[in-house]
C-alpha atoms as a PDB file:
ATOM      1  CA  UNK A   1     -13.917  -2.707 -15.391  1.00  0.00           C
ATOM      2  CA  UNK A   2     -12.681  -0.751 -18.570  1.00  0.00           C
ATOM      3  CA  UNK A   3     -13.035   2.559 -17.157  1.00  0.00           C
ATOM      4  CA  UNK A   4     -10.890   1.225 -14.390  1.00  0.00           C
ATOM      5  CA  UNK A   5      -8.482   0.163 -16.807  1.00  0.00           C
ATOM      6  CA  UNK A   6      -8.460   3.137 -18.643  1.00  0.00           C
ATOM      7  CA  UNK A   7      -7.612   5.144 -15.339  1.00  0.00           C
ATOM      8  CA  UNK A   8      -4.658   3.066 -14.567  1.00  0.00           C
ATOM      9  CA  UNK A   9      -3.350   3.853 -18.008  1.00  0.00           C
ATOM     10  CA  UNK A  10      -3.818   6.960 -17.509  1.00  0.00           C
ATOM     11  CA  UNK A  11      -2.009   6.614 -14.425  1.00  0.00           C
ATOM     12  CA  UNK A  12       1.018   5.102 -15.793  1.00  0.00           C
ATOM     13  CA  UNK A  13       0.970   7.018 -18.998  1.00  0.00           C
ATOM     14  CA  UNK A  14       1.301  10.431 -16.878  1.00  0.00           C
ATOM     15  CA  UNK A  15       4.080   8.603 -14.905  1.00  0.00           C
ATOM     16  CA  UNK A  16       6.328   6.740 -17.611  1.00  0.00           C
ATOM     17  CA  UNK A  17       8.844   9.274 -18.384  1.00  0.00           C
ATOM     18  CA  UNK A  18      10.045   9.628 -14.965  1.00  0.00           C
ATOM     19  CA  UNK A  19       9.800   5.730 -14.195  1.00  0.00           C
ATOM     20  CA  UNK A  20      12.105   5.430 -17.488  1.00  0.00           C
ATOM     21  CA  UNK A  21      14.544   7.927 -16.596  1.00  0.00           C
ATOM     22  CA  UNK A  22      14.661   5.977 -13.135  1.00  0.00           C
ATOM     23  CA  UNK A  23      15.118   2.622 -14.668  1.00  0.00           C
ATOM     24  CA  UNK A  24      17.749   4.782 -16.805  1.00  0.00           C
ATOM     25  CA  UNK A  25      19.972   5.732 -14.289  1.00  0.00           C
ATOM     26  CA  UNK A  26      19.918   2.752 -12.031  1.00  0.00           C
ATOM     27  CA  UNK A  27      20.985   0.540 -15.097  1.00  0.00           C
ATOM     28  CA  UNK A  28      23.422   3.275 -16.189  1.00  0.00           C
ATOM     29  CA  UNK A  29      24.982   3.493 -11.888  1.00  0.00           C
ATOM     30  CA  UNK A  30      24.997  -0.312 -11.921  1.00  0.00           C
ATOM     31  CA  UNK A  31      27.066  -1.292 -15.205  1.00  0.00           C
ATOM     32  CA  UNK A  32      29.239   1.700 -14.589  1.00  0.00           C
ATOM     33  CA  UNK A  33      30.183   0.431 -11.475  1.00  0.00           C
ATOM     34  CA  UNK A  34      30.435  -2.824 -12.647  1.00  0.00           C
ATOM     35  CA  UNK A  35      32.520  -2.975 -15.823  1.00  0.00           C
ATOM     36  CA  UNK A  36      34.547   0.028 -13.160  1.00  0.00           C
ATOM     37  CA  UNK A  37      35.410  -2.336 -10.589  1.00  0.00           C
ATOM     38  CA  UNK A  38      36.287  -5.520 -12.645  1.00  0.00           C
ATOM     39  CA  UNK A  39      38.673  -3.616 -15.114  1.00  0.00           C
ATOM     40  CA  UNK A  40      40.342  -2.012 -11.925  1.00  0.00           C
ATOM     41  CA  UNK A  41      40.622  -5.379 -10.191  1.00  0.00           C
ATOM     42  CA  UNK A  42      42.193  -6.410 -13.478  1.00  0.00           C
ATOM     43  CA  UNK A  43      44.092  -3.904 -13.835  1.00  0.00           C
ATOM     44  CA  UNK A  44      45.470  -4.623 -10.571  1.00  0.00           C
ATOM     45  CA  UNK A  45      46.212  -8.250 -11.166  1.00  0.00           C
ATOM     46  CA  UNK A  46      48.206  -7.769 -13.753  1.00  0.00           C
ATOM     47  CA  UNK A  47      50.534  -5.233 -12.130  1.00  0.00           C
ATOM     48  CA  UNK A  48      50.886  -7.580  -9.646  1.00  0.00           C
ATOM     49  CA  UNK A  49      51.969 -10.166 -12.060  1.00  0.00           C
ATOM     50  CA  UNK A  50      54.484  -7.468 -13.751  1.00  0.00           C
ATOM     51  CA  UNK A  51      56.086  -7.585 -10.237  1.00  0.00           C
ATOM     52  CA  UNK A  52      56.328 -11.077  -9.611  1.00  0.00           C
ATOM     53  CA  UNK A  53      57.730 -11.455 -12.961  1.00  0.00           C
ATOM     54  CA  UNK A  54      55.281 -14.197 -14.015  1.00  0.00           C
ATOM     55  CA  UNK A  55      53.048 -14.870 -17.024  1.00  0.00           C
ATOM     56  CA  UNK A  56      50.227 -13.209 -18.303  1.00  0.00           C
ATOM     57  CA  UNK A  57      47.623 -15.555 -17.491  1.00  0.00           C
ATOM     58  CA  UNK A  58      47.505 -16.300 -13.596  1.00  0.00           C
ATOM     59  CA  UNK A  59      46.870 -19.730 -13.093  1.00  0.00           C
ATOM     60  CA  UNK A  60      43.749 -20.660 -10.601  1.00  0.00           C
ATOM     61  CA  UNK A  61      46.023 -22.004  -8.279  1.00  0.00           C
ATOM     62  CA  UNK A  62      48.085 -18.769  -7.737  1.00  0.00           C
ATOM     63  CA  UNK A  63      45.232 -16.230  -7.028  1.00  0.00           C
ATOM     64  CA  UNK A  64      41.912 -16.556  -6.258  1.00  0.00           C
ATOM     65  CA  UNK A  65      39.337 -16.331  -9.114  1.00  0.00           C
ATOM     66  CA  UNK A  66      36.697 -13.624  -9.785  1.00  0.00           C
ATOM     67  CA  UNK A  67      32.932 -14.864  -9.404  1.00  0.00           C
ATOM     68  CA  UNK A  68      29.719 -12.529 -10.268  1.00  0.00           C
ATOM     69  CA  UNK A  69      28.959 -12.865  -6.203  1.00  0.00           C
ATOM     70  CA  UNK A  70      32.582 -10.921  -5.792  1.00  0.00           C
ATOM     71  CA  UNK A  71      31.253  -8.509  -8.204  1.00  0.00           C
ATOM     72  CA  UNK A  72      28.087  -7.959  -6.465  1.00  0.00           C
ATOM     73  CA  UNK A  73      29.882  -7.761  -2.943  1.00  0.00           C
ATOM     74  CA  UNK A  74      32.059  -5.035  -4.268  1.00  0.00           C
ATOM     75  CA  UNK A  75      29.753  -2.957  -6.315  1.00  0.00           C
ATOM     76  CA  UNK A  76      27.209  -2.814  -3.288  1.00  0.00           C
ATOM     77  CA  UNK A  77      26.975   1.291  -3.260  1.00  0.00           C
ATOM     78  CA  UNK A  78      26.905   2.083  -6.150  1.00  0.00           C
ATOM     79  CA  UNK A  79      23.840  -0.581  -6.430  1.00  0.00           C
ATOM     80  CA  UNK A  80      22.720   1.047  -3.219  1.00  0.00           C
ATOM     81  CA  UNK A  81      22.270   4.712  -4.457  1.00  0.00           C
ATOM     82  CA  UNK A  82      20.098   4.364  -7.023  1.00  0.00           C
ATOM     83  CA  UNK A  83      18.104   2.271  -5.610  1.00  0.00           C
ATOM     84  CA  UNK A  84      17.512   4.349  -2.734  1.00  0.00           C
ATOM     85  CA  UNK A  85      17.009   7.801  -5.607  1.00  0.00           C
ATOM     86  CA  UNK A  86      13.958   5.528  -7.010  1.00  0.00           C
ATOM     87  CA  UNK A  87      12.777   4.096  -3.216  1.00  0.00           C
ATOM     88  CA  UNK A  88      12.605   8.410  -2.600  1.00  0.00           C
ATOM     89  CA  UNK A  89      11.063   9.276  -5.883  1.00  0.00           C
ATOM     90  CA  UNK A  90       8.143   6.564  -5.121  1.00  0.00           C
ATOM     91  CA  UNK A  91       7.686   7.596  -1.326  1.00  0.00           C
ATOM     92  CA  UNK A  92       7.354  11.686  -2.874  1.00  0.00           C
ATOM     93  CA  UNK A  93       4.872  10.338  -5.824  1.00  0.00           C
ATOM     94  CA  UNK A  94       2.485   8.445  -3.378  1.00  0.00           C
ATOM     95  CA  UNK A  95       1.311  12.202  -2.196  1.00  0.00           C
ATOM     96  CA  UNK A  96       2.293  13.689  -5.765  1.00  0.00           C
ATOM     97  CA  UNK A  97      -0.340  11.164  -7.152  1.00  0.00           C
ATOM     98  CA  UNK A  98      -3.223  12.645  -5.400  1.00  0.00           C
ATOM     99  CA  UNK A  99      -2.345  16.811  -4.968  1.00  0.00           C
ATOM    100  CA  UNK A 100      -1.121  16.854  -8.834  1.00  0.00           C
ATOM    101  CA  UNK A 101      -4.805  16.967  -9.258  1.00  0.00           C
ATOM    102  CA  UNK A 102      -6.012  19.742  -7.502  1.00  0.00           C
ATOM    103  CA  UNK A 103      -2.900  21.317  -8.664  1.00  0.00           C
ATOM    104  CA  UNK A 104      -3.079  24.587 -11.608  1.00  0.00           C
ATOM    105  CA  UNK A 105      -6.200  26.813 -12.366  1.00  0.00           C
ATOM    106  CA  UNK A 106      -8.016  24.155 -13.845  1.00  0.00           C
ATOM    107  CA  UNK A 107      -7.643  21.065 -11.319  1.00  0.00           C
ATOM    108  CA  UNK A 108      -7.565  17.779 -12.878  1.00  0.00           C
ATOM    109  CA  UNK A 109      -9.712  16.305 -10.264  1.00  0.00           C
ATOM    110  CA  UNK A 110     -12.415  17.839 -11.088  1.00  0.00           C
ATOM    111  CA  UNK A 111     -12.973  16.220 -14.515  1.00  0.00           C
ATOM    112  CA  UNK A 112     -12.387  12.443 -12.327  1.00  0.00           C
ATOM    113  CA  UNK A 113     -14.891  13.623 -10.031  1.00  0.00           C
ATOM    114  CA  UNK A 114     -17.223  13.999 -12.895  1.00  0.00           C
ATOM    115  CA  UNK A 115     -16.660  10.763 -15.197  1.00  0.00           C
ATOM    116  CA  UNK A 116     -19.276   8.591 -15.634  1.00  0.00           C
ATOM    117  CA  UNK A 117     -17.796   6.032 -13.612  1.00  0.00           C
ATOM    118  CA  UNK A 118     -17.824   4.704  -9.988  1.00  0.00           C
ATOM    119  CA  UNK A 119     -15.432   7.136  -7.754  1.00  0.00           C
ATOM    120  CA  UNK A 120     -13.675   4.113  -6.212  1.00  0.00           C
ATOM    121  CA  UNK A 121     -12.070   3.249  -9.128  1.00  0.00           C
ATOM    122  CA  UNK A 122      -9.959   6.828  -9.183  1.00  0.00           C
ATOM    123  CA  UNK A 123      -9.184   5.298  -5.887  1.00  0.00           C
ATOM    124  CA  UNK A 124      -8.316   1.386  -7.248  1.00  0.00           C
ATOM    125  CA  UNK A 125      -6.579   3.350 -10.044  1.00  0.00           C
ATOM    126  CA  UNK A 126      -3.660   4.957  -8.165  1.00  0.00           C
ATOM    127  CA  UNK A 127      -3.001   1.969  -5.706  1.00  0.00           C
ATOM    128  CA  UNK A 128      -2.571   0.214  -8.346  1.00  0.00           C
ATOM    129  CA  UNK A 129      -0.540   2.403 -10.959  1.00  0.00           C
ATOM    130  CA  UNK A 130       1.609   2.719  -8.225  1.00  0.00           C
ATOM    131  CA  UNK A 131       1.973  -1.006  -7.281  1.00  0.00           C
ATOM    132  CA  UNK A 132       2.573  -1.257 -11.291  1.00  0.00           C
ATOM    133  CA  UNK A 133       5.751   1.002 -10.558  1.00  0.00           C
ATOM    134  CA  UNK A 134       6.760  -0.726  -7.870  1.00  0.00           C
ATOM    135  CA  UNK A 135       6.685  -4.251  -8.987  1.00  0.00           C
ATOM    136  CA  UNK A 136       7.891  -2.850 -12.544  1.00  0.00           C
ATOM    137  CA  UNK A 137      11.296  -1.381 -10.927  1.00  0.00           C
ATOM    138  CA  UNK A 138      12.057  -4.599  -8.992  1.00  0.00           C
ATOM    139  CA  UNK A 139      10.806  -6.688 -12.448  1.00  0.00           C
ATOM    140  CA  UNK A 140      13.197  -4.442 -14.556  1.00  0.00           C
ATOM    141  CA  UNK A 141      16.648  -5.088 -11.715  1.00  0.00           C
ATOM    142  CA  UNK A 142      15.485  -8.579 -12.218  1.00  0.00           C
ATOM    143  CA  UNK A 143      16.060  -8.123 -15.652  1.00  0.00           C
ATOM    144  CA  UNK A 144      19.790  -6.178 -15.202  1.00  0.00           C
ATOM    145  CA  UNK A 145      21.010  -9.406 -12.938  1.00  0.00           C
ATOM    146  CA  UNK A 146      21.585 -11.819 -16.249  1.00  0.00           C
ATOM    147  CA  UNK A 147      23.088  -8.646 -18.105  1.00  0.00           C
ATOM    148  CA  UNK A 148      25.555  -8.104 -15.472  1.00  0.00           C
ATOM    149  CA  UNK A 149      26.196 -11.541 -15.420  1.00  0.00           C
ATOM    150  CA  UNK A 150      26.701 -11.262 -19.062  1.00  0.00           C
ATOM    151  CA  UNK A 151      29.231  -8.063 -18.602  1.00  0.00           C
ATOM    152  CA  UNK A 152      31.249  -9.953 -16.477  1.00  0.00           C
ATOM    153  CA  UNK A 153      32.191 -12.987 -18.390  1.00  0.00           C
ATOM    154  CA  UNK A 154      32.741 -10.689 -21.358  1.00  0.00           C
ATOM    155  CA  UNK A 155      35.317  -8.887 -19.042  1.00  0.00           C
ATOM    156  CA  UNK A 156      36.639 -11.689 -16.800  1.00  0.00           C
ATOM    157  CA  UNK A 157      39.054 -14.093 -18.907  1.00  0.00           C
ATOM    158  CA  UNK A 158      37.977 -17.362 -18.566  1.00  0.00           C
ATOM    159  CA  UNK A 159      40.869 -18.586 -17.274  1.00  0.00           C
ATOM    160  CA  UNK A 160      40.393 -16.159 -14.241  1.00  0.00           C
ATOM    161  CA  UNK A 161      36.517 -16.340 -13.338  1.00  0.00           C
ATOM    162  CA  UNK A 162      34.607 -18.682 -11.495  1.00  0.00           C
ATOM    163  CA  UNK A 163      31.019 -19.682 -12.317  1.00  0.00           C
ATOM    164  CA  UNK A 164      28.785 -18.659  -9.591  1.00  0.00           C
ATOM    165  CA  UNK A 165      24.821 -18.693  -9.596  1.00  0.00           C
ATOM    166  CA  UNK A 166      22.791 -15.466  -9.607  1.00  0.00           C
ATOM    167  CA  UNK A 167      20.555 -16.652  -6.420  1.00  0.00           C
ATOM    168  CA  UNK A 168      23.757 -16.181  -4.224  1.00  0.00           C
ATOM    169  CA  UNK A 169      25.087 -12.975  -6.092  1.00  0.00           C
ATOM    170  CA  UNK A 170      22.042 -11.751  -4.803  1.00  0.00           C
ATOM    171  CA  UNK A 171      22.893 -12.617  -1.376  1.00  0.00           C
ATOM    172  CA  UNK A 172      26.205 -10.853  -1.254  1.00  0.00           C
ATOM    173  CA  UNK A 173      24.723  -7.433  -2.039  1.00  0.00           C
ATOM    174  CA  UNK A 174      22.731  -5.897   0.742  1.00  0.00           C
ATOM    175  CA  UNK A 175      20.423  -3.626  -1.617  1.00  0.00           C
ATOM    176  CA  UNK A 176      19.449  -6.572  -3.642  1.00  0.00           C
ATOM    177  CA  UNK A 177      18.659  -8.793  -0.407  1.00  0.00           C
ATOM    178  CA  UNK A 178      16.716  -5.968   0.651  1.00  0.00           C
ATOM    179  CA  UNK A 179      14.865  -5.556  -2.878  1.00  0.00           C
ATOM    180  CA  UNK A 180      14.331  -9.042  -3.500  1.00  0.00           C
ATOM    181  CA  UNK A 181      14.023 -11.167  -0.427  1.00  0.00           C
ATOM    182  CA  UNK A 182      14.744 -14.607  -1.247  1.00  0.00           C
ATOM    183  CA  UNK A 183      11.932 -16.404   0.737  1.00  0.00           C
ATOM    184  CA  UNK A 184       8.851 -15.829  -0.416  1.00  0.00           C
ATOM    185  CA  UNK A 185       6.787 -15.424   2.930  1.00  0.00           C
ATOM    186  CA  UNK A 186       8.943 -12.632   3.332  1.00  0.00           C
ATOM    187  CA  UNK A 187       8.269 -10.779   0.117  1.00  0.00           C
ATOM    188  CA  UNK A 188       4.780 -10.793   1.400  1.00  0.00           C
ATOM    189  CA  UNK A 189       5.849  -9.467   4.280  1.00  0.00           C
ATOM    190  CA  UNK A 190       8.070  -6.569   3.028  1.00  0.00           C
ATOM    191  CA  UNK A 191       5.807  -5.234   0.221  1.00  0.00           C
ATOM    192  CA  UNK A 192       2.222  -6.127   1.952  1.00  0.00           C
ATOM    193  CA  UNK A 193       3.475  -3.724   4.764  1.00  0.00           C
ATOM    194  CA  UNK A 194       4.701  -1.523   2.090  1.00  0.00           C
ATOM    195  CA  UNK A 195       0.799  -1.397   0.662  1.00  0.00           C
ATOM    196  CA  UNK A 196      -1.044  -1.211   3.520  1.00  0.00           C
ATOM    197  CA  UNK A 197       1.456   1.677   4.728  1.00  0.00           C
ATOM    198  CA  UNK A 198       0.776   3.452   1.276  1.00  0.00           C
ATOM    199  CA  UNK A 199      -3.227   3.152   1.740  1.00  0.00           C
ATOM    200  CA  UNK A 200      -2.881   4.912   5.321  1.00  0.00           C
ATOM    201  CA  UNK A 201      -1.072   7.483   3.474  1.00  0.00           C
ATOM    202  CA  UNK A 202      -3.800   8.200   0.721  1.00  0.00           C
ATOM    203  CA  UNK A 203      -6.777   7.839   3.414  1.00  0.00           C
ATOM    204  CA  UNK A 204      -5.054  10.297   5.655  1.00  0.00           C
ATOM    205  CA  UNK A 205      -4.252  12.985   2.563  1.00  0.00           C
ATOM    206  CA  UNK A 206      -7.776  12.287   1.334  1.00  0.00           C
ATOM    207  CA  UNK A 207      -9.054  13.266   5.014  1.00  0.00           C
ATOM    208  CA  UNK A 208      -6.797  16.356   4.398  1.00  0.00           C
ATOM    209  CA  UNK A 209      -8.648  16.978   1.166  1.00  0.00           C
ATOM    210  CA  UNK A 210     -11.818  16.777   2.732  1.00  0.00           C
ATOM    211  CA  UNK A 211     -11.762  19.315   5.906  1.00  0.00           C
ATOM    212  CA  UNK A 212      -8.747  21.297   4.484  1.00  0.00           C
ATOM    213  CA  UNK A 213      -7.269  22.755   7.677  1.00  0.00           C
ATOM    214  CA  UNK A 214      -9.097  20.621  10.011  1.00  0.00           C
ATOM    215  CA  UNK A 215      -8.152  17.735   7.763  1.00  0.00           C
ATOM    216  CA  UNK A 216      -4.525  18.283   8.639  1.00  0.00           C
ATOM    217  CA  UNK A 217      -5.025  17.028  12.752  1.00  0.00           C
ATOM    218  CA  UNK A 218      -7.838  14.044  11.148  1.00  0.00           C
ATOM    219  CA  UNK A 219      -4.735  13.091   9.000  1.00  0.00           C
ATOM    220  CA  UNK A 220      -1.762  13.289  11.671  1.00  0.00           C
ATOM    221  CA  UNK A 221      -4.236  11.509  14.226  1.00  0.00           C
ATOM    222  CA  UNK A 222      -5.525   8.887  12.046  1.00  0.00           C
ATOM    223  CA  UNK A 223      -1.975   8.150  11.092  1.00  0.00           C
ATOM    224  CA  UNK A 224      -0.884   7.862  14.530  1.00  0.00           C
ATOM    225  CA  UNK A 225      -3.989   5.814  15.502  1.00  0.00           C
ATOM    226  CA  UNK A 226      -3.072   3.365  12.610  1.00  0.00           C
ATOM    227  CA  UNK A 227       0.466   3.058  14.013  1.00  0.00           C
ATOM    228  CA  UNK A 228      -0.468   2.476  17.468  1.00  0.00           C
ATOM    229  CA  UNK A 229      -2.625  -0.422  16.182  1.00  0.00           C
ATOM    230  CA  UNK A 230      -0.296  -2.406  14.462  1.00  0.00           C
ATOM    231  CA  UNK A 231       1.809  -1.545  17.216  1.00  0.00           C
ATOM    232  CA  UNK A 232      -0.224  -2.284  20.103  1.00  0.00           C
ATOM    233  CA  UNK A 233       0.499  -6.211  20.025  1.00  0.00           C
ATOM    234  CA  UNK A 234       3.466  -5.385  21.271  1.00  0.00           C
ATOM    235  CA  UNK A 235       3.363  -2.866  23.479  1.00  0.00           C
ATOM    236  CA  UNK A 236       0.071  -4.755  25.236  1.00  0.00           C
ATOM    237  CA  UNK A 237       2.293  -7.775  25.847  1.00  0.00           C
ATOM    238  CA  UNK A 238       5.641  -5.342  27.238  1.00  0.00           C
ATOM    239  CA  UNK A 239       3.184  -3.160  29.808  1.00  0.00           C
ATOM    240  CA  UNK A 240       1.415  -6.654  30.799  1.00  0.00           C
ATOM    241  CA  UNK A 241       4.820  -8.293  31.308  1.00  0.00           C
ATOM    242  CA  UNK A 242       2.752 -11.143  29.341  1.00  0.00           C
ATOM    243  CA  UNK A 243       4.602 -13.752  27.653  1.00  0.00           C
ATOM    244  CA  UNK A 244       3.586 -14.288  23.893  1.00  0.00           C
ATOM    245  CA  UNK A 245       4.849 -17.165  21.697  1.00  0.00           C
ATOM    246  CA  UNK A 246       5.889 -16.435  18.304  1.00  0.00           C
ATOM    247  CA  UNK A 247       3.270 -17.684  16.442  1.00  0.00           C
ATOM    248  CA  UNK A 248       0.742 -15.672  19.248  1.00  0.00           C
ATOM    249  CA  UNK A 249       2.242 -12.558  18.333  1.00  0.00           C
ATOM    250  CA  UNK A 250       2.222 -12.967  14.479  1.00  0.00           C
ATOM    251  CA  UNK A 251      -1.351 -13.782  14.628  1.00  0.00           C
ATOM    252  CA  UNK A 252      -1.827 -10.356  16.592  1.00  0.00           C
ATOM    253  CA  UNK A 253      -0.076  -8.390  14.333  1.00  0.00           C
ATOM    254  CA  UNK A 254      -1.698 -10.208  11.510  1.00  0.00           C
ATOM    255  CA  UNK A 255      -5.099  -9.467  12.349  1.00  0.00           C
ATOM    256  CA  UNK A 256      -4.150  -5.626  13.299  1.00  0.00           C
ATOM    257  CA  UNK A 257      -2.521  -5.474   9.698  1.00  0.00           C
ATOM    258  CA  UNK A 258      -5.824  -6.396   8.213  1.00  0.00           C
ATOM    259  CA  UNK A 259      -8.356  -4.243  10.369  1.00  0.00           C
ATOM    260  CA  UNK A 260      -5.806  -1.214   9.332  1.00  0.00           C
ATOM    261  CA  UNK A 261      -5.773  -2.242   5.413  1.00  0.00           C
ATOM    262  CA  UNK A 262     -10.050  -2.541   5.203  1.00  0.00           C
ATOM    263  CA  UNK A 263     -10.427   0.390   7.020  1.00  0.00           C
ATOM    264  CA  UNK A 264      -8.154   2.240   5.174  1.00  0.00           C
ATOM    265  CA  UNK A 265      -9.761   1.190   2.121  1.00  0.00           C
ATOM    266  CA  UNK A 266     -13.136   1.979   3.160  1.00  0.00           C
ATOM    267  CA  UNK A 267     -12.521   5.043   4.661  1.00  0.00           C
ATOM    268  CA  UNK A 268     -10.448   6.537   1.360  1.00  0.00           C
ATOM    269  CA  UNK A 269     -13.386   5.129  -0.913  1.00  0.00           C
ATOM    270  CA  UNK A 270     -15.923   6.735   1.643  1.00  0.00           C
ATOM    271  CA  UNK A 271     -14.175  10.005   1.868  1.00  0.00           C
ATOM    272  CA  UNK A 272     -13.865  10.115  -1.812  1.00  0.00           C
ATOM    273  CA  UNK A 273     -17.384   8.817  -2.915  1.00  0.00           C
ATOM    274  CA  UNK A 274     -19.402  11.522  -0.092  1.00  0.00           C
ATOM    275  CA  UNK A 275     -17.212  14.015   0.858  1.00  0.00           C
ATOM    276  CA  UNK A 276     -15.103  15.557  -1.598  1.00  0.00           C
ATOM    277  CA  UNK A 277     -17.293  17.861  -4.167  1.00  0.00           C
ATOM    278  CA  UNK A 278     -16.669  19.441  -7.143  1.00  0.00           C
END
């Protein structure tokens, strides 16, 4: 168990820099955007007053006032962008995380091969560095959702804000409802897809690793294979013309998703335990 934990630091200690410059510029895109579009709505409200010939202050009555779900509606792309920069940096490290080894003259994976540990913990290790990243992005635009929050009131005059809750800002911006779904069944759903689609990924580049050119078809085929499974639910019950219910179908799919996660898992730990030599 310490070794374990030891690779997984390793893990995350070779990958902090670039998960901080990630978290960097997504906070930097966000409040940008943010303090942009409120001061420019302001901006705006006040001309329009200038016009009218009214006071400063616009009543509540007059105009509509600003809420942190506005905000969130109208900063959606700029939320969106980074967002998808860190969803592409993540999908490019989940190979990067395996050939950085056997990249340079002296490959790194020789030296895992050879510590005195069990080899399925290399494997354990990376899964879970790279759930760490995952969960640590969406844990850190948790954390930016009170500090926008914050931003706004400290723009917004109170006299022309609105309280609003942070639960349905969320809502009104399509990257966060995509991020963060709000029921929990379908966090599950999202991100246990997510994993099991990442552990195809590393059995298939380890089966790459281990027959080299060959390995390239075993890879593409047992990829394909492992989509046709989870698929195959589906496309049993449209070529049968038979009528599934719901909860029939889940089940299917369910069970599919599971047979592709273990054998994924046993399969990568296999490959890597008997079949890749130093």
């Amino acid at each position: 168990m310490n070794r374990y934990i030891k690779l997984v630091h390793m893990e995350v200690h070779r990958f902090r820099w670039m998960l901080a410059i990630l978290m960097g510029i997504t906070a930097a895109c966000q409040i940008s955007a943010l303090i942009w579009t409120l001061n420019k709505e302001l901006s705006l409200r006040e001309k329009l007053l200038l016009l009218l010939n009214m006071e400063d202050s616009l009543p509540a009555s007059a105009q509509e006032q600003l809420t942190f779900e506005w905000a969130m509606a109208n900063t959606q792309l700029w939320f969106i962008l980074p967002i998808l920069i860190c969803i592409s940096v993540l999908a490019l490290y989940v190979f990067f995380i395996w050939y950085r080894d056997w990249i340079g003259r002296h490959t790194f994976i020789y030296r895992l091969l050879v510590l005195p540990t069990a080899r399925r913990n290399i494997y354990l290790a990376k899964i879970s560095a790279f759930l760490l990243f995952v969960f640590g992005f969406i844990s850190f635009q948790l954390i930016l959702l009170p500090i926008h929050n914050i931003i706004f009131k400290l723009i917004v005059p109170a006299d022309q804000r609105a309280d609003s809750h942070i639960v349905d800002a969320i809502s009104r911006n399509q990257a966060l409802v995509e991020l963060i779904p709000r029921q929990f069944e379908q966090f599950l759903y999202y991100y246990g897809i997510g994993t099991i689609a990442v552990l195809v990924i590393f059995t298939a580049i380890l089966l790459e690793r281990s027959y080299r050119r060959l390995g390239i078809l075993y890879g593409m085929l047992y990829l394909s294979g492992c989509v046709l499974a989870v698929m195959s639910p589906i496309l049993a019950a449209d070529v049968q013309n038979t009528y599934l219910y719901p909860n029939e179908l889940y089940a299917a799919e369910l069970i599919m998703f599971i047979l592709v996660l273990c054998l994924s898992v046993w399969l990568g730990m296999r490959l890597l335990a008997k079949k890749i030599t130093v």
